[in-house]
C-alpha atoms as a PDB file:
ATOM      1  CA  UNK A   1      86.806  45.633-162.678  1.00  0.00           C
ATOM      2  CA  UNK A   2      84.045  44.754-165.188  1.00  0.00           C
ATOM      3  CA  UNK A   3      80.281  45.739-164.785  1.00  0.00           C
ATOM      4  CA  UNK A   4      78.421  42.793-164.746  1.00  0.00           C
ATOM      5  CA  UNK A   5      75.330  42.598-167.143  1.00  0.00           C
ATOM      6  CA  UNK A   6      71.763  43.092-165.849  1.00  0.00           C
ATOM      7  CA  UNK A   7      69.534  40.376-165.922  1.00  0.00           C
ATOM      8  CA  UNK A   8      67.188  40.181-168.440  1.00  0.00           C
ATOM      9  CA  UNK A   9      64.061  40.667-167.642  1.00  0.00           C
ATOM     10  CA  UNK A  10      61.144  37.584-167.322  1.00  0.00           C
ATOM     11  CA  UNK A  11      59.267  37.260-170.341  1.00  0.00           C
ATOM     12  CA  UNK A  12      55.918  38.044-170.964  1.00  0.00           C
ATOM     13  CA  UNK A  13      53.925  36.151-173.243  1.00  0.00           C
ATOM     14  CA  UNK A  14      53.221  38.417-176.687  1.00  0.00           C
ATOM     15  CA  UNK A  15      49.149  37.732-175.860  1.00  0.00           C
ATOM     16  CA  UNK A  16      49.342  38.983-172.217  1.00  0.00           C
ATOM     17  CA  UNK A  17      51.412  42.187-173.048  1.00  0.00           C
ATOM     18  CA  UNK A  18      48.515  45.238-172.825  1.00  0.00           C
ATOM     19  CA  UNK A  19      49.872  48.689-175.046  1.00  0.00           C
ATOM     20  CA  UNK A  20      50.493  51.381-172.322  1.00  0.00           C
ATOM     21  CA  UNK A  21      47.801  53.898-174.322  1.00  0.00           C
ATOM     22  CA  UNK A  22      45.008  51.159-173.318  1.00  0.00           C
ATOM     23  CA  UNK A  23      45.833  52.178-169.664  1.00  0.00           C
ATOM     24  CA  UNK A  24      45.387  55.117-169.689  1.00  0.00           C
ATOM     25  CA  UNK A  25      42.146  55.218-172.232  1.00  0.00           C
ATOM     26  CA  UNK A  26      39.579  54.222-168.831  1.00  0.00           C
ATOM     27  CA  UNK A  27      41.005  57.659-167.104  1.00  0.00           C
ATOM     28  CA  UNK A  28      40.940  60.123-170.336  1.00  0.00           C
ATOM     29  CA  UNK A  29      37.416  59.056-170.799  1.00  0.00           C
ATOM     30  CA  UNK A  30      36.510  59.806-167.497  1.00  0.00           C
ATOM     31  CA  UNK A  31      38.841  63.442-167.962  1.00  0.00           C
ATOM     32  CA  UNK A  32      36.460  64.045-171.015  1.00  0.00           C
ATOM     33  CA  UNK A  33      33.446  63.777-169.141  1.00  0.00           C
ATOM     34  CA  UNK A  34      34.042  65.646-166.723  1.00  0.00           C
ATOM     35  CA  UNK A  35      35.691  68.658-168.695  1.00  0.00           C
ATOM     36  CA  UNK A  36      32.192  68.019-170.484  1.00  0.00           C
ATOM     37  CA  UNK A  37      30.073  68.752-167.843  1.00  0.00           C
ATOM     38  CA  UNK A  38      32.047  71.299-166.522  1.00  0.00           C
ATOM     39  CA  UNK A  39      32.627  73.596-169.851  1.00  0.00           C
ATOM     40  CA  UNK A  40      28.924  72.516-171.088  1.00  0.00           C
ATOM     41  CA  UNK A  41      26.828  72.895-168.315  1.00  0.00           C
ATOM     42  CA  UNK A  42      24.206  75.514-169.349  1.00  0.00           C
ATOM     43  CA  UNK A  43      25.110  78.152-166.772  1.00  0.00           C
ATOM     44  CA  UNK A  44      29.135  78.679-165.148  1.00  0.00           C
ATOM     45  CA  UNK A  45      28.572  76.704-161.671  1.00  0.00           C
ATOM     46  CA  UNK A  46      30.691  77.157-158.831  1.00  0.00           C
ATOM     47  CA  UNK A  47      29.340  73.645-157.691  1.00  0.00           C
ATOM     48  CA  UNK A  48      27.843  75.470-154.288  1.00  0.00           C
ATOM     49  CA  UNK A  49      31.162  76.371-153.252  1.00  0.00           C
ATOM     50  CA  UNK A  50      30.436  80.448-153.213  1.00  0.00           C
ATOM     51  CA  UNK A  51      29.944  80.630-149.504  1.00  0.00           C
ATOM     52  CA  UNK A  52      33.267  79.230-149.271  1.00  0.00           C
ATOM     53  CA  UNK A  53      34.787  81.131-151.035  1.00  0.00           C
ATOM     54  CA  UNK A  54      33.325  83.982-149.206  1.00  0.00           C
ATOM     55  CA  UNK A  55      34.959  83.017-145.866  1.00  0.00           C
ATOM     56  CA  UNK A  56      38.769  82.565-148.171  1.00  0.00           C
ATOM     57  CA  UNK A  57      38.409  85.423-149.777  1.00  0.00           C
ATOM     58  CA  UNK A  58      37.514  86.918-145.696  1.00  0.00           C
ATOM     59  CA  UNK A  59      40.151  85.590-144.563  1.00  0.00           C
ATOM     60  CA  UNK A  60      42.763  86.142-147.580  1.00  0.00           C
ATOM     61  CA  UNK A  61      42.066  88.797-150.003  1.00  0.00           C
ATOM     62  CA  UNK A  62      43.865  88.380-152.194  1.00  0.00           C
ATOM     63  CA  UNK A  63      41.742  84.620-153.452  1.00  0.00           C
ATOM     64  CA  UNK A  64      38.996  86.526-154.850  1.00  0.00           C
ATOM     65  CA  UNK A  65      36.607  84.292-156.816  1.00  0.00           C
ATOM     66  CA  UNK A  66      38.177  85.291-159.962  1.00  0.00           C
ATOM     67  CA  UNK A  67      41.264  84.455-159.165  1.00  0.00           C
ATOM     68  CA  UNK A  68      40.323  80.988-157.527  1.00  0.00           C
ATOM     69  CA  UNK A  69      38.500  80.913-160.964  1.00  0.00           C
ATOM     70  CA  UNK A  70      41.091  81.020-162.969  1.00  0.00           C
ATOM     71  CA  UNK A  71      43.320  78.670-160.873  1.00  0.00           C
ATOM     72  CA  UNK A  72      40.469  76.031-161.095  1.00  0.00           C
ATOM     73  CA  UNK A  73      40.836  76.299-165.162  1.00  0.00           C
ATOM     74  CA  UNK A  74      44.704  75.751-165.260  1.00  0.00           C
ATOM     75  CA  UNK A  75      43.866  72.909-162.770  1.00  0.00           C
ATOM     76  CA  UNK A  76      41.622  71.432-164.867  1.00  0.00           C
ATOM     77  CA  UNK A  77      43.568  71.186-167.972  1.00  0.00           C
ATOM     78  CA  UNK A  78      46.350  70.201-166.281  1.00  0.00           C
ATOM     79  CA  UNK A  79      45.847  66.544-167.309  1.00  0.00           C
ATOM     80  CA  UNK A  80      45.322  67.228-170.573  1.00  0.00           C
ATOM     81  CA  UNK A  81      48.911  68.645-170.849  1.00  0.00           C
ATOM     82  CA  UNK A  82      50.068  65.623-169.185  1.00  0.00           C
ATOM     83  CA  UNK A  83      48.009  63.229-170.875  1.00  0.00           C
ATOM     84  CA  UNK A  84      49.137  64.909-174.657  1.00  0.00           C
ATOM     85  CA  UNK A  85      53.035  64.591-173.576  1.00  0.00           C
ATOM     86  CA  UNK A  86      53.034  61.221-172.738  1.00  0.00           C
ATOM     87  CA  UNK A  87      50.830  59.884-175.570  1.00  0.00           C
ATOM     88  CA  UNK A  88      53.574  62.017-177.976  1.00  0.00           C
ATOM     89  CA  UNK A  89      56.867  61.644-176.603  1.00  0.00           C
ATOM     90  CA  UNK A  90      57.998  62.756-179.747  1.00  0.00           C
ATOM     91  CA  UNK A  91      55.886  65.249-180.594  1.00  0.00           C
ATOM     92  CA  UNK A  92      55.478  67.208-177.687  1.00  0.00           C
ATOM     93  CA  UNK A  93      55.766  70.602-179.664  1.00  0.00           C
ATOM     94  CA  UNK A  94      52.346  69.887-180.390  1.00  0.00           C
ATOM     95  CA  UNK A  95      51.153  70.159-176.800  1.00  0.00           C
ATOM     96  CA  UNK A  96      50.328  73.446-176.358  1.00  0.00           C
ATOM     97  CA  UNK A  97      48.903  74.378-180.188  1.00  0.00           C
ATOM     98  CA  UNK A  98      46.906  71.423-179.235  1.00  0.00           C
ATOM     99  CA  UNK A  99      45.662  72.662-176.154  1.00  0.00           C
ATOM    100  CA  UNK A 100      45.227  76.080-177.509  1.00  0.00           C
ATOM    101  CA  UNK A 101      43.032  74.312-179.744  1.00  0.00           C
ATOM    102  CA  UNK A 102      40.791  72.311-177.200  1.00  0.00           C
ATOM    103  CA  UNK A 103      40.428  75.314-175.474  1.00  0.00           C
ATOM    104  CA  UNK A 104      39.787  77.611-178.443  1.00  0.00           C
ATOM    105  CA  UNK A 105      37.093  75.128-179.514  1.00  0.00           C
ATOM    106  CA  UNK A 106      35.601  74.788-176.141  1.00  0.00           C
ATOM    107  CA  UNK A 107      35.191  78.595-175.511  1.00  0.00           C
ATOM    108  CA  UNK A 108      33.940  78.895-179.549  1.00  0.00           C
ATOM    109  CA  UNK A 109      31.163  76.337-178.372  1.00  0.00           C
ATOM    110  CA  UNK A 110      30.287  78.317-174.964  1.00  0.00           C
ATOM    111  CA  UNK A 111      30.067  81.325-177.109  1.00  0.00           C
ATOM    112  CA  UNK A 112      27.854  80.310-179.383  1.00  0.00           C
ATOM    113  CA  UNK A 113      25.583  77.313-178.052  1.00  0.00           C
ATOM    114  CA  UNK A 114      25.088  78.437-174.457  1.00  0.00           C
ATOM    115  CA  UNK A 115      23.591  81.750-173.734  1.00  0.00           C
ATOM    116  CA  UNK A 116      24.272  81.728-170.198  1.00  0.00           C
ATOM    117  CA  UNK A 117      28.328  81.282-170.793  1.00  0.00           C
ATOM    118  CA  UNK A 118      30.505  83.612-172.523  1.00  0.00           C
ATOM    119  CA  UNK A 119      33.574  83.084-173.911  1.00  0.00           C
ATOM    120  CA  UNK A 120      36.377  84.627-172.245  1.00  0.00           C
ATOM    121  CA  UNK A 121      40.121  85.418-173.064  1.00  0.00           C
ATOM    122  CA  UNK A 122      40.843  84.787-169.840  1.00  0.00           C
ATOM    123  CA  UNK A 123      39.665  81.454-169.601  1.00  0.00           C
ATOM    124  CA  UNK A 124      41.622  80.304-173.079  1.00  0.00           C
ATOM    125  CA  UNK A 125      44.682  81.736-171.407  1.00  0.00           C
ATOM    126  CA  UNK A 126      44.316  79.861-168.383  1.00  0.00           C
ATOM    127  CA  UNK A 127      43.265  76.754-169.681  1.00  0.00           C
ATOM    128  CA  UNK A 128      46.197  76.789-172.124  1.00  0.00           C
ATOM    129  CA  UNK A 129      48.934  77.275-169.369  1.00  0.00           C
ATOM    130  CA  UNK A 130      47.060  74.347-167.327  1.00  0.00           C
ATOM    131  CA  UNK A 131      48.471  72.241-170.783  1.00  0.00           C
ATOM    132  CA  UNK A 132      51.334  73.927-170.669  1.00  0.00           C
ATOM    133  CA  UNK A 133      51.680  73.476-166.810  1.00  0.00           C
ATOM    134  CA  UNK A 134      50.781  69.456-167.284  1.00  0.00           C
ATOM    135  CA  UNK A 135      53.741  69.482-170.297  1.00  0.00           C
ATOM    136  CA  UNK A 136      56.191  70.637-167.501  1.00  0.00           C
ATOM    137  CA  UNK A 137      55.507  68.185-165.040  1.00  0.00           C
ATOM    138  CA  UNK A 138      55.776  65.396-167.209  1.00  0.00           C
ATOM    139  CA  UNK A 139      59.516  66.790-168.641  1.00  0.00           C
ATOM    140  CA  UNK A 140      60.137  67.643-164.682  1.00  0.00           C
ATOM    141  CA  UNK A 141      59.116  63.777-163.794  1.00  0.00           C
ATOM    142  CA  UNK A 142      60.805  62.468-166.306  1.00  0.00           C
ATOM    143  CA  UNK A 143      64.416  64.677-165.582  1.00  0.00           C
ATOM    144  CA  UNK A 144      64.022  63.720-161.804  1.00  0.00           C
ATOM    145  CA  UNK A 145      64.096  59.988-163.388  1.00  0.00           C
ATOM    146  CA  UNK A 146      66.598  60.339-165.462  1.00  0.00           C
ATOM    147  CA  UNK A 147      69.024  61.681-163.091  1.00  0.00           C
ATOM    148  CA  UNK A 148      67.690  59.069-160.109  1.00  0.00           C
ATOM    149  CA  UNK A 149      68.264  56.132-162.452  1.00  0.00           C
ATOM    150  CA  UNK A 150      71.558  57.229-163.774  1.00  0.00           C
ATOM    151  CA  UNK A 151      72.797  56.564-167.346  1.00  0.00           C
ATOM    152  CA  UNK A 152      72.315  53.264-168.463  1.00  0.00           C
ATOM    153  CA  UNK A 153      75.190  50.664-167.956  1.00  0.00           C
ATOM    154  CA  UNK A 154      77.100  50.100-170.649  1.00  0.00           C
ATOM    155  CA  UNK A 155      77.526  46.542-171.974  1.00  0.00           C
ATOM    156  CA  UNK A 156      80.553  44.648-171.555  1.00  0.00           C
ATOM    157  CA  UNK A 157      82.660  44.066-173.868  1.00  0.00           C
ATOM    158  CA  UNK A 158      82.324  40.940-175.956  1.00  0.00           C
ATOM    159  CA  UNK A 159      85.034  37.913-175.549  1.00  0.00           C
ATOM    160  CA  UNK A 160      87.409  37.363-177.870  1.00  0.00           C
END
């Protein structure tokens, strides 16, 4: 029983054809921004959530502010790692020296521009698993395709 071919797809005129990196460009300005504001802004800023966290940490001990923290820097360099793997497919080695990097830069800056910030182990550590964290969810996505999808079908053998 042969496998019959898949149809091709409908083409797209060469003008109306947008590179994927040009999608994306709108949302990593707006993830530079805001990972502006946040790691620039003169003094740390819990953006008036303290009493908040007062009541968590109440309730659950164990989410001290520290630890919330520290969970709200791998969170917000999660994108980055995702962002970096898909715009280098085959490069993705580079992820996490280049998030080291960002980070190492960032913290360098706090450290030295902004007397109210200090620059913290701590905070390069977590914001370099948040890359590292992104980097796995794009490999993770992209298994969980793979294996949904199957392989691909193989052509049929050309007529004699």
């Amino acid at each position: 029983m042969e496998i019959p071919p898949r149809p091709a797809p409908p083409a797209v005129p060469a003008s109306a054809r947008v590179p994927w990196w040009r999608h994306m460009t709108p949302w990593a300005i707006v993830y530079g921004l805001v990972v502006a504001y946040i790691v620039f802004w003169p003094t740390p800023s819990d953006f008036g959530l303290s009493p908040w966290l007062r009541r968590i940490a109440a309730i659950v001990p164990a989410l001290t502010p520290m630890r919330v923290e520290f969970a709200a820097n791998i969170l917000l360099f999660v994108p980055l790692g995702i962002g970096l793997a898909i715009l280098l497919p085959r490069h993705r080695y580079l992820v996490l020296p280049l998030g080291f990097l960002a980070t190492l830069t960032i913290e360098s800056l706090q450290g030295l521009l902004l007397s109210g910030r200090g620059a913290t182990v701590i905070d390069l550590i977590a914001n370099t698993a948040g890359a590292c964290v992104g980097l796995v969810a794009v490999a993770a996505f992209e298994g969980l395709m793979r294996h949904r999808t199957g392989p691909p079908l193989a052509s049929p053998p050309a007529s004699p």
